[in-house]
Protein backbone atom coordinates (compact mmCIF):
# COMPACT_ATOMS: atom_id res chain seq x y z
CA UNK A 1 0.00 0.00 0.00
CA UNK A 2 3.23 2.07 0.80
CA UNK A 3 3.73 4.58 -2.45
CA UNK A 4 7.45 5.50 -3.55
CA UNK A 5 6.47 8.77 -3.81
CA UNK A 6 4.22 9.84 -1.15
CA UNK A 7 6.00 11.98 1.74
CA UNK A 8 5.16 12.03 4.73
CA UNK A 9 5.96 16.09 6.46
CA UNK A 10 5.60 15.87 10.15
CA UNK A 11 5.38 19.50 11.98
CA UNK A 12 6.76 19.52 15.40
CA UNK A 13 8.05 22.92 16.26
CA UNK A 14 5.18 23.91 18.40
CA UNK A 15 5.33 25.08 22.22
CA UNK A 16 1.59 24.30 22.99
CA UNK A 17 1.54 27.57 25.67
CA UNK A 18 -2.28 26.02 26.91
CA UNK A 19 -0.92 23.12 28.39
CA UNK A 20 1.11 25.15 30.89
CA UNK A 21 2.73 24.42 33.41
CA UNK A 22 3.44 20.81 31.74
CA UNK A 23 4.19 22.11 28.51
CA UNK A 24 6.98 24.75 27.91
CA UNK A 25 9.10 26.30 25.12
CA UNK A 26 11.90 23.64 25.63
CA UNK A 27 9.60 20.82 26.45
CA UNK A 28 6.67 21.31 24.32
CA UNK A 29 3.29 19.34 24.40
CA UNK A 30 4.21 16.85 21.28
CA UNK A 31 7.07 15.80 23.75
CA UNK A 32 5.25 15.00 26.59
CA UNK A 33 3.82 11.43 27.47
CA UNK A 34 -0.36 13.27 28.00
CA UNK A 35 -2.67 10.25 27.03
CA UNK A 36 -0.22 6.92 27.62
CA UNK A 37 3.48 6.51 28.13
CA UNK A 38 4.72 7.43 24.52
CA UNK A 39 5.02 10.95 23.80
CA UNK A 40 2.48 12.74 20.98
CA UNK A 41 5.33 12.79 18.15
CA UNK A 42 6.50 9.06 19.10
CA UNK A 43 2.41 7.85 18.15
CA UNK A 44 2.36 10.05 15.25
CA UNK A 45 5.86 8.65 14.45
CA UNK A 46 4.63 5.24 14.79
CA UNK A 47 1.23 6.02 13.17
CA UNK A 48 2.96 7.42 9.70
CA UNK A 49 5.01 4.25 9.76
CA UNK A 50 1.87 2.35 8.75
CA UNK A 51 1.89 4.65 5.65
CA UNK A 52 4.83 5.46 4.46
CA UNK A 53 8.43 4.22 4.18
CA UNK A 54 10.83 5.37 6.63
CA UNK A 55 12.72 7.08 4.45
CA UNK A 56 9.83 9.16 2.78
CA UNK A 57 9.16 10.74 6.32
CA UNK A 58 10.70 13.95 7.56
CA UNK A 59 10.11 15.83 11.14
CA UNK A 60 10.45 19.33 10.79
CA UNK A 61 11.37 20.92 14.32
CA UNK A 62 13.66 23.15 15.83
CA UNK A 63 17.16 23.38 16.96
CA UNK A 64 16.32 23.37 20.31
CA UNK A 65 14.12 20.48 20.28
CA UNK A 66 16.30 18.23 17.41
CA UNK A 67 18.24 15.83 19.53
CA UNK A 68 15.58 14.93 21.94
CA UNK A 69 13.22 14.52 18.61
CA UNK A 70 16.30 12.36 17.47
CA UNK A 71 16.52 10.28 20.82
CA UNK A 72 12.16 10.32 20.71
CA UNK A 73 12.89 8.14 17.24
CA UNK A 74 15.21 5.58 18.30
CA UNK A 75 13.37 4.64 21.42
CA UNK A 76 10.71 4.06 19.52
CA UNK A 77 11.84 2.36 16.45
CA UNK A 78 15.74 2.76 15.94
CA UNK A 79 15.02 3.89 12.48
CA UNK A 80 17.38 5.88 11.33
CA UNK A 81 16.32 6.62 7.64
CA UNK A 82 13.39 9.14 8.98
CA UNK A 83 14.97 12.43 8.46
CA UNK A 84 14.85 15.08 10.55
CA UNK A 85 14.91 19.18 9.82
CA UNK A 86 15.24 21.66 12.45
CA UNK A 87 14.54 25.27 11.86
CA UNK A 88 16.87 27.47 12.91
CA UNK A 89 13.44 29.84 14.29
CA UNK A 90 9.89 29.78 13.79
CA UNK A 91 7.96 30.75 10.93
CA UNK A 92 4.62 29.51 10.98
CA UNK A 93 3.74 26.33 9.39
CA UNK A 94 4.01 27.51 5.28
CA UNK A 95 7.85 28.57 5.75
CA UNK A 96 8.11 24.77 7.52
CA UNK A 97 6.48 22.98 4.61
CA UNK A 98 8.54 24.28 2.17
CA UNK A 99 11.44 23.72 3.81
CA UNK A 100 9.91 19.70 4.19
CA UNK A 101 9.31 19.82 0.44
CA UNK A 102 13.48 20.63 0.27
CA UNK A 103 14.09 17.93 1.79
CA UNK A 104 12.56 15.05 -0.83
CA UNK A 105 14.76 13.95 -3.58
CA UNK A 106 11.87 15.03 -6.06
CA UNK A 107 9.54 17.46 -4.75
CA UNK A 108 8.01 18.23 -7.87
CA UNK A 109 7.72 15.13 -8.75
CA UNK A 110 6.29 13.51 -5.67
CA UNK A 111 3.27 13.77 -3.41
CA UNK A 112 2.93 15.05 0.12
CA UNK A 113 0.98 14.33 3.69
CA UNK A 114 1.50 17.27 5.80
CA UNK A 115 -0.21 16.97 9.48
CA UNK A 116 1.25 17.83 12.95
CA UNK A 117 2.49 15.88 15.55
CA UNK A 118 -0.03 16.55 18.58
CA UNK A 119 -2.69 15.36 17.47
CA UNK A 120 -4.90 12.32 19.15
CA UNK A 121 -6.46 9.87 16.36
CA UNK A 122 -8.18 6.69 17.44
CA UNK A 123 -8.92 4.25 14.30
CA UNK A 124 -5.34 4.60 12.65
CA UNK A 125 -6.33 2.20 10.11
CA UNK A 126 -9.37 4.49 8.87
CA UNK A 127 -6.98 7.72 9.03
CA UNK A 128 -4.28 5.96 7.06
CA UNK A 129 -7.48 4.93 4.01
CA UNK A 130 -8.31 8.76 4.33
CA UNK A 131 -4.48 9.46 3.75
CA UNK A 132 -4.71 7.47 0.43
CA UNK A 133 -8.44 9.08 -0.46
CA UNK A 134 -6.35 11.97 -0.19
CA UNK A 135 -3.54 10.84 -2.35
CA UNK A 136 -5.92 10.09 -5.08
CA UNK A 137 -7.31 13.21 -4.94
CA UNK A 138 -4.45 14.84 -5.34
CA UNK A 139 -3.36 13.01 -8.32
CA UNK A 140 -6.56 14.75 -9.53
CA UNK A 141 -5.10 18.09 -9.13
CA UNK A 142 -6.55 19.08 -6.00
CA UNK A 143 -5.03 20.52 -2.90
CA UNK A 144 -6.40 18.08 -0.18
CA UNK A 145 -7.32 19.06 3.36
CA UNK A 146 -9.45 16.81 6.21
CA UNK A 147 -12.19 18.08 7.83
CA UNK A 148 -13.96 16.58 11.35
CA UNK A 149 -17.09 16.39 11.46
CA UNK A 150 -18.17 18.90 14.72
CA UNK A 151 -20.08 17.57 17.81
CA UNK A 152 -20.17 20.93 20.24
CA UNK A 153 -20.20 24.79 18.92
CA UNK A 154 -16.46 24.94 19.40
CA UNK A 155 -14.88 28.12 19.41
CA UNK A 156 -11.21 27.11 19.24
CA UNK A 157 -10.93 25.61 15.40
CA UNK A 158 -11.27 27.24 12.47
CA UNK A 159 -13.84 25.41 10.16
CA UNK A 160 -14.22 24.44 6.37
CA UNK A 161 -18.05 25.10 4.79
CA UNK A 162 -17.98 22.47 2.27
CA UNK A 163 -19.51 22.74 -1.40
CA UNK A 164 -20.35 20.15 -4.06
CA UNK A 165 -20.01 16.75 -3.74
CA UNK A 166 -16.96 14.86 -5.42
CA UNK A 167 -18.45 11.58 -4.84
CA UNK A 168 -17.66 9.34 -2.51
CA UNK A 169 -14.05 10.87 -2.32
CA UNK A 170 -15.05 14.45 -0.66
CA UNK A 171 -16.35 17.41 -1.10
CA UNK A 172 -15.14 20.95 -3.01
CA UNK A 173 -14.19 23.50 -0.56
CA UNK A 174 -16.27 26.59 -0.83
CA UNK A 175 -14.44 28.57 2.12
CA UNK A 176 -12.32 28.61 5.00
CA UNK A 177 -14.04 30.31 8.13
CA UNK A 178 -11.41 31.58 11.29
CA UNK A 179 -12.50 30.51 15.05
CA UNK A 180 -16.24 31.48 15.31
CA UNK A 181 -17.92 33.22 18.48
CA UNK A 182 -20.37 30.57 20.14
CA UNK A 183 -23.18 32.36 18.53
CA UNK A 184 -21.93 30.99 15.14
CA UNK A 185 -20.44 27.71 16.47
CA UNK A 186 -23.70 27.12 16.86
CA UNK A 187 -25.35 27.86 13.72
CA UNK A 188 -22.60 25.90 12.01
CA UNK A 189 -23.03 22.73 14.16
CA UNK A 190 -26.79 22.85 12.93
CA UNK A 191 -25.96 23.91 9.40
CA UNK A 192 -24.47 20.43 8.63
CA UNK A 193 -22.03 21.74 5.82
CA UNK A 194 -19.38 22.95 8.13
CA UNK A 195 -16.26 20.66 9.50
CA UNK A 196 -13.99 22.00 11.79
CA UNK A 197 -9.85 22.36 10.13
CA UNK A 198 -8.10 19.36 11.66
CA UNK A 199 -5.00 20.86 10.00
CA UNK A 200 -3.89 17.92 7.76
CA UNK A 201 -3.23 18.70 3.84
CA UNK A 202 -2.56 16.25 1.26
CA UNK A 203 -0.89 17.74 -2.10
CA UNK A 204 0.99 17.22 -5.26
CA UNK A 205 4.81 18.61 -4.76
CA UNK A 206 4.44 20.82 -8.39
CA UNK A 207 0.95 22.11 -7.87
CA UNK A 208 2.01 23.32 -4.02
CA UNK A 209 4.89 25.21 -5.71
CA UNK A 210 2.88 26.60 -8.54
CA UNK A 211 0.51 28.44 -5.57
CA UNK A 212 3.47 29.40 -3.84
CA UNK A 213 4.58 31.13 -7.10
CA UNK A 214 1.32 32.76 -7.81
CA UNK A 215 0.25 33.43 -4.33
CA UNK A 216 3.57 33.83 -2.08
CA UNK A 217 6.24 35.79 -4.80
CA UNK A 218 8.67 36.39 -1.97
CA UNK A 219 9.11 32.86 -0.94
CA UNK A 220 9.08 31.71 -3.80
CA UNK A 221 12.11 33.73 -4.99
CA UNK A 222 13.72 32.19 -2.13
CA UNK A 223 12.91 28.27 -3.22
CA UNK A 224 14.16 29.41 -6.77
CA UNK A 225 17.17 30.45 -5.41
CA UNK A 226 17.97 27.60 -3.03
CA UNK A 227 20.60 25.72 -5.04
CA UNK A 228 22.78 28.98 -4.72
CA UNK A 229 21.17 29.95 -1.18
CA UNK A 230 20.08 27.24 1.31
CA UNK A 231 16.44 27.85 2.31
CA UNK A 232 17.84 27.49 6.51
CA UNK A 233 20.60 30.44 5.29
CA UNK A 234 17.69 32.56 4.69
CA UNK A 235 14.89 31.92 6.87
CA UNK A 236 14.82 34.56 9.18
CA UNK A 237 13.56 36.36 5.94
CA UNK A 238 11.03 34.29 5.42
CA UNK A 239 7.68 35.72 6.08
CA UNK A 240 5.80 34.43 9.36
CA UNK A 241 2.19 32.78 7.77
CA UNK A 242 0.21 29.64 7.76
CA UNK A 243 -0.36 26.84 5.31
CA UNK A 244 -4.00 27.75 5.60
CA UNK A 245 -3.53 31.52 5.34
CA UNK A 246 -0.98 31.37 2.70
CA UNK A 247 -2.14 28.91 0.18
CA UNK A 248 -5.25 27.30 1.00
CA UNK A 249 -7.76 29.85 1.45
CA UNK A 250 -6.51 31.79 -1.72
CA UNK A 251 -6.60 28.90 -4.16
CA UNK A 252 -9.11 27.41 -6.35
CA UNK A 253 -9.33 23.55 -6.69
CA UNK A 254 -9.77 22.75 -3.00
CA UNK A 255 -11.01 19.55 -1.36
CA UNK A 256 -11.79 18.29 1.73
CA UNK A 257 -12.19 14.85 2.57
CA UNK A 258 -14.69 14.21 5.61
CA UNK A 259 -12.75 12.04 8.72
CA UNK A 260 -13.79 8.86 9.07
CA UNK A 261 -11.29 8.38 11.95
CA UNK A 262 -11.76 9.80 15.83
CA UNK A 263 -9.63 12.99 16.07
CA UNK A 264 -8.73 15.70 18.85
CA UNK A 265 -5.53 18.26 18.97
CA UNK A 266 -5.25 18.05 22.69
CA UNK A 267 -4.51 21.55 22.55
CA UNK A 268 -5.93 22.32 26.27
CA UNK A 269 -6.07 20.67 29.98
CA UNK A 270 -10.17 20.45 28.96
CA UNK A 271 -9.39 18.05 26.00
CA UNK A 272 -6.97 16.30 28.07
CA UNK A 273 -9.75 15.44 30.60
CA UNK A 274 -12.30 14.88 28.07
CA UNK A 275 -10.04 11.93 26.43
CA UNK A 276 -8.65 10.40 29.57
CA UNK A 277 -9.51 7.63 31.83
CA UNK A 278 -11.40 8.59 34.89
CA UNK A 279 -12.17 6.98 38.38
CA UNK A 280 -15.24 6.52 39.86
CA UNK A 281 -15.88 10.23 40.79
CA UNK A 282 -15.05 11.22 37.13
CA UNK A 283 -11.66 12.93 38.19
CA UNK A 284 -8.70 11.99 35.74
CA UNK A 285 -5.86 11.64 38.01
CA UNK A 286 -1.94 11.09 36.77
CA UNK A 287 1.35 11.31 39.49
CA UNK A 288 1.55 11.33 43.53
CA UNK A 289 -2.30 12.54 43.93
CA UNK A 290 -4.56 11.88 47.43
CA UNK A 291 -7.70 12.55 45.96
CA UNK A 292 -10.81 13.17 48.71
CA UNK A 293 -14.13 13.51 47.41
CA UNK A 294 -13.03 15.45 44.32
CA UNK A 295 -15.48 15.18 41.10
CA UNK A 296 -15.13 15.53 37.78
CA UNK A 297 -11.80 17.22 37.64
CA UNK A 298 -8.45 16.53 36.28
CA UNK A 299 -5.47 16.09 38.73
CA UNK A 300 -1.72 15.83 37.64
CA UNK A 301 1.11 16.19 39.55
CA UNK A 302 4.69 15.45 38.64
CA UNK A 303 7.88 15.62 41.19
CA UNK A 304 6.08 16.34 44.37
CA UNK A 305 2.87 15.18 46.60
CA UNK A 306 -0.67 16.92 45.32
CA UNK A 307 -3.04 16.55 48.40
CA UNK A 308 -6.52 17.65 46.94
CA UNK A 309 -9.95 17.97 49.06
CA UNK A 310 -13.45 18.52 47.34
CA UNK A 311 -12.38 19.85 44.48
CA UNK A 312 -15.09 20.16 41.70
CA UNK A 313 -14.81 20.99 37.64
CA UNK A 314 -11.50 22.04 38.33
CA UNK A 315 -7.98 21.62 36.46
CA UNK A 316 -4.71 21.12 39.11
CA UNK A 317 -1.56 20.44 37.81
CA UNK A 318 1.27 20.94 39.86
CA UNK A 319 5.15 20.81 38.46
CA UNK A 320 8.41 21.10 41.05
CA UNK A 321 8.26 24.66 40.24
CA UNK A 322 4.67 25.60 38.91
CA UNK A 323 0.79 24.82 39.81
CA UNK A 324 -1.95 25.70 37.97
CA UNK A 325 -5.92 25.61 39.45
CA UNK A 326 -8.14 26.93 36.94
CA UNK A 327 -12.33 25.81 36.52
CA UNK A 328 -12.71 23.33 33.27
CA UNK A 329 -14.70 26.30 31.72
CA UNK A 330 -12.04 28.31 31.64
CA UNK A 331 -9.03 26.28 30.26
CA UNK A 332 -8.72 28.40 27.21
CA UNK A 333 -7.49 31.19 29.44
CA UNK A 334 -3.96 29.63 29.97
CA UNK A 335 -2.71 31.16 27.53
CA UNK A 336 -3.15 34.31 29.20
CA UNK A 337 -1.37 32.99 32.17
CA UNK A 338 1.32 32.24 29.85
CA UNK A 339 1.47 35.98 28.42
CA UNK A 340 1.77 37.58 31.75
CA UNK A 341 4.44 34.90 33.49
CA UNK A 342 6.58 36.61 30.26
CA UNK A 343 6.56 39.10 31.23
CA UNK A 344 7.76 38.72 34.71
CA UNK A 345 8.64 34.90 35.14
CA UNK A 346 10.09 33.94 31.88
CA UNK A 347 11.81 31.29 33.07
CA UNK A 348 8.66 29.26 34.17
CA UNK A 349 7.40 29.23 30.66
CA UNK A 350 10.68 28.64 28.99
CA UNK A 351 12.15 25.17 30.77
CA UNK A 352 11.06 22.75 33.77
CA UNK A 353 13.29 22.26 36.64
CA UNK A 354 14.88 19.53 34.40
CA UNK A 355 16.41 20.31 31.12
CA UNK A 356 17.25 17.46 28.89
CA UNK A 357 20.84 18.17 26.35
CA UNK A 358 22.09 16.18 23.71
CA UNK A 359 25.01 14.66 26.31
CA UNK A 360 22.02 14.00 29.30
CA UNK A 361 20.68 16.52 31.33
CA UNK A 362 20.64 18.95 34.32
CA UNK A 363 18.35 19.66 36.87
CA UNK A 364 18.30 23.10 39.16
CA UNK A 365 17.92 22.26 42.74
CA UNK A 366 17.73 25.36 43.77
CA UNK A 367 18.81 29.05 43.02
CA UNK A 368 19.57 32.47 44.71
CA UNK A 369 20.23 35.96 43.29
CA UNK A 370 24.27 35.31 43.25
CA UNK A 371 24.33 31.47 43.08
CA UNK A 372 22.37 28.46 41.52
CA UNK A 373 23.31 24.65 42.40
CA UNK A 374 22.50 22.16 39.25
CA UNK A 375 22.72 18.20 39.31
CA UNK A 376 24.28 17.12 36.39
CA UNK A 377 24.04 14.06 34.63
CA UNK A 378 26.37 12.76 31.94
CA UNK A 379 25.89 9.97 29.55
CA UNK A 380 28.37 6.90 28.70
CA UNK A 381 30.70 8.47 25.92
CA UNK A 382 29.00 11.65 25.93
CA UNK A 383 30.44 15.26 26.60
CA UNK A 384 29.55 18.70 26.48
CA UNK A 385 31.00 21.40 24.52
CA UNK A 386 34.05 23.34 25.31
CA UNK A 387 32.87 26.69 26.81
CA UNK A 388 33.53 29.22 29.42
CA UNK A 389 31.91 31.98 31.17
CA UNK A 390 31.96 35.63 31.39
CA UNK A 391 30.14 35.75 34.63
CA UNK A 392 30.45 32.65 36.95
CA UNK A 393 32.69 30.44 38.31
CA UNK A 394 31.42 27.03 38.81
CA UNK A 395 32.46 23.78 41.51
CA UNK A 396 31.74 20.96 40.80
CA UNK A 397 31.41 17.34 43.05
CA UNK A 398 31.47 14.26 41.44
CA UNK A 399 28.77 12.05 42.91
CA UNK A 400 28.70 9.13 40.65
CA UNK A 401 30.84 7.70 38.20
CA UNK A 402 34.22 8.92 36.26
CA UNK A 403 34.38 12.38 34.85
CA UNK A 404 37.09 13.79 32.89
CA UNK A 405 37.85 17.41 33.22
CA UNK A 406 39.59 19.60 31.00
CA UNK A 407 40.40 23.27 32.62
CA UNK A 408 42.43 25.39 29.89
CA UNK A 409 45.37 22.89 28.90
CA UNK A 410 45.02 20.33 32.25
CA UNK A 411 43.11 17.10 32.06
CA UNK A 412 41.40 15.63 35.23
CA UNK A 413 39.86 12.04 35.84
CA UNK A 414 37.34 12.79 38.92
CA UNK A 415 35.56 9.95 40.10
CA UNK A 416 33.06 10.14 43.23
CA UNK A 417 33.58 12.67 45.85
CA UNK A 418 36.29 14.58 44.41
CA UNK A 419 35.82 18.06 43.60
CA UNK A 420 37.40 20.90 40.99
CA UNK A 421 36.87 24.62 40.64
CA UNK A 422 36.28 26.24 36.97
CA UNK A 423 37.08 29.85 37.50
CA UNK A 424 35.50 32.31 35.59
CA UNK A 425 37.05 33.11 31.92
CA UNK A 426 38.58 29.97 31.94
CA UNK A 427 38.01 26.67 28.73
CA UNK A 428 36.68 23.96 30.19
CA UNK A 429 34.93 20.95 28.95
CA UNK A 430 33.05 17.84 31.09
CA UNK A 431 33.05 14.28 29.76
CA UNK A 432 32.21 10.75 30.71
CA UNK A 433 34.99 8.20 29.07
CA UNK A 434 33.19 5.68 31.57
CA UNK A 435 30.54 3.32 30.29
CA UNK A 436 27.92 4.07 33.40
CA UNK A 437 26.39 7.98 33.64
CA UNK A 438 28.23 10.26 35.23
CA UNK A 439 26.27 12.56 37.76
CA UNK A 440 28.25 16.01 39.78
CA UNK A 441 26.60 18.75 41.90
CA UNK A 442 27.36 21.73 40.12
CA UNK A 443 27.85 25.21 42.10
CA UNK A 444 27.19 28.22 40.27
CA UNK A 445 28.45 31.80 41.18
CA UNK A 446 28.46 34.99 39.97
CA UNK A 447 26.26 38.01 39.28
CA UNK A 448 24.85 36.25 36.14
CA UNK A 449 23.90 32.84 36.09
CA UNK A 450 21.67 32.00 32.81
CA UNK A 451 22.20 29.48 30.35
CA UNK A 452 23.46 32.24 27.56
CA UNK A 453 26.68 32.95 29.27
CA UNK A 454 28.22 30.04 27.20
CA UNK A 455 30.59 30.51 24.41
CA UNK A 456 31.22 27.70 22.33
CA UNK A 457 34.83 26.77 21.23
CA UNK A 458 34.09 23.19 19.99
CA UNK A 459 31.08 21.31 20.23
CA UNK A 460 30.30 17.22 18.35
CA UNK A 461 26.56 18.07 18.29
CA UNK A 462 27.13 21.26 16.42
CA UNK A 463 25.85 23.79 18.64
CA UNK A 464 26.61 27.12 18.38
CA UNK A 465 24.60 28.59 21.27
């Protein structure tokens, strides 16, 4: 059933900001385990694989998130013919498309899937049919999109009003409508010729580029122009604007094939709850949680004890760092949360306690205005880049394991309970030559102590920041 040229574009550069305090810039929602114990891009992952070769799928991300996409992959499958793009910033979702279509051998020769990696679809059998609907369709000359059939005046999609029949294979697209008030939610639920935009697009490589040429000039100088100029070189020039925006709504020969598969974005805490498994009382409960005669509420808690008492309707979920309480009927409101912690907290919306690197991780135990102390850990063969600091000076405690130092031109073997000082302006680089992880208690000081007083001299993951 697998076609040689049918591509497979997975988008997973996201930070889904409404599932905050879970969710944050450098651990984003299509990262996080929310509905079983594989993440949302490892069951999309998974789910394409039923579709399409390995080597005809391609994740576009980020540079932040690309090595934990990476190590997502190979716990999942080992498969290391799926290719993966990170964007150097975001664009939207048109700028990351075109950068997917790059990628293939032939784009203009070839056909293309193009759906995010958040979503929740039940019935993966019926959603990879609709894939090759769409396919056909597309052969036809159309420009393919999905559409869900709506079951509640929901104000948070944008919707498609559908036009004439094409058979059993869809229907024309007569327009694209943005996120309706609830007054028209609800005359669209009862019209019957309105879907809401699940986001997914199925499209011929060659009639993509032709609307990019006719609709989108100034990208498309750039894709004529990529031989000479990389697309990545340029893309902070690329204009910030949707698939939808860019090239759907303004073209012509439009279809939209009716789901016949169960569908949700879990794009907020409400979804979440709606979709997950709940106890007796109707409360959804995930982590260390005493529940006592709470209903119908959802209650996470990761890295510390939630204690909850007659709670009702209500969303808790409570990080090392961050708890949220907000009613059910207000979930769309996180976002505005979100906007104000920028403003003053920006670190709670940026990165948990625990930050996961390309070599391991670190987690920040705790912090003071002059001094921060971090727990390191280090994986077998791994090591981080060579660096120093402007502004700190750093001890550090071996607690587990070997670690070799190198401090300007000396070279250290630490193992546990032996310490070294990094002074300030000094090279210095941390590795683990051992074959278990390597974990030290880091002690941070100075009068600035965030993560962009690095400079790189030499990094094997390629890092420059």
């Amino acid at each position: 059933m697998k076609k040689k040229d049918f591509y497979a574009l997975i988008l997973a550069g996201g930070s889904g900001s409404r599932l905050w305090p879970l969710s944050r810039a450098l651990m984003p929602k299509q990262l996080l385990s929310l509905n079983g114990e594989r993440s949302l891009l490892q069951q999309t992952v998974l789910r394409a694989l039923k579709a399409f070769s390995p080597s005809n799928i391609v994740i576009i991300t980020n540079e932040e998130h690309i090595f934990e996409v990476k190590n997502q992959i190979k716990d999942i499958c080992n498969e290391d013919k799926i290719g993966v793009v990170a964007e150097p910033m975001g664009r939207n979702t048109l700028p990351a498309v075109l950068v997917g279509l790059d990628s293939s051998k032939k784009p203009e020769e070839s056909v293309f899937a193009v759906f995010p990696s958040d979503h929740q679809v039940e019935d993966e059998d019926a959603w990879v049919e609709d894939l090759f609907i769409g396919y056909d369709l597309a052969k036809k000359g159309w420009l393919v999109t999905f559409g869900i059939k709506p079951h509640k005046p929901e104000t948070g999609y944008g919707y498609i009003k559908v036009g004439p029949s094409l058979k059993e294979e869809g229907f024309k697209v007569e327009r694209f409508v943005e996120k309706p008030t609830l007054e028209k939610a609800k005359k669209f639920l009862s019209d019957g010729r309105y879907y809401w935009n699940s986001g997914m697009f199925v499209f011929e490589g060659k009639l993509f580029l032709q609307e990019i040429e006719k609709q989108q000039p100034e990208l498309w100088s750039f894709w004529e122009r990529r031989k000479e100029s990389p697309l990545l070189a340029n893309y902070s020039k690329f204009p910030d604007i949707s698939i939808d925006y860019g090239i759907m709504e303004g073209a012509q020969n439009v279809a939209v094939v009716p789901a016949s598969f169960g569908w949700d974005d879990l794009g907020s805490w409400e979804a979440i709850y709606r979709l997950g498994d709940k106890d007796e009382q109707g409360c959804v409960i995930r982590g260390d949680v005493l529940a006592l005669e709470c209903e119908n509420s959802l209650l996470f808690s990761y890295g510390s004890k939630l204690a909850a008492v007659g709670l009702k309707d209500l969303i808790v979920v409570q990080t090392r760092d961050a708890t949220l309480v907000i009613p059910k009927s207000q979930v769309q409101k996180v976002k505005d949360v979100v906007k104000a912690l920028k403003q003053k907290d920006k670190h709670l919306v940026e990165a948990h306690l625990t930050v996961r690197r390309p070599w391991g991780s670190y987690t920040i135990l705790e912090e003071g205005e002059f001094y921060k102390i971090k727990r390191i850990e280090v994986k077998p063969g791994a090591k981080l880049s060579l660096q120093m600091h402007y502004h700190r000076s750093e001890h550090w405690v071996v607690v587990k394991g070997t670690a070799e130092v190198i401090v300007e031109d000396k070279v250290v073997l630490l193992t546990e309970n032996q310490s070294i000082d990094i002074p300030k302006g000094c090279k210095h680089r941390l590795s683990n030559p051992g074959k278990v992880p390597v974990e030290i208690i880091e002690i941070q000081s100075g009068p600035y102590l965030e993560e962009d007083d690095i400079v790189r001299f030499e990094d094997i993951y390629g890092r420059k920041k």
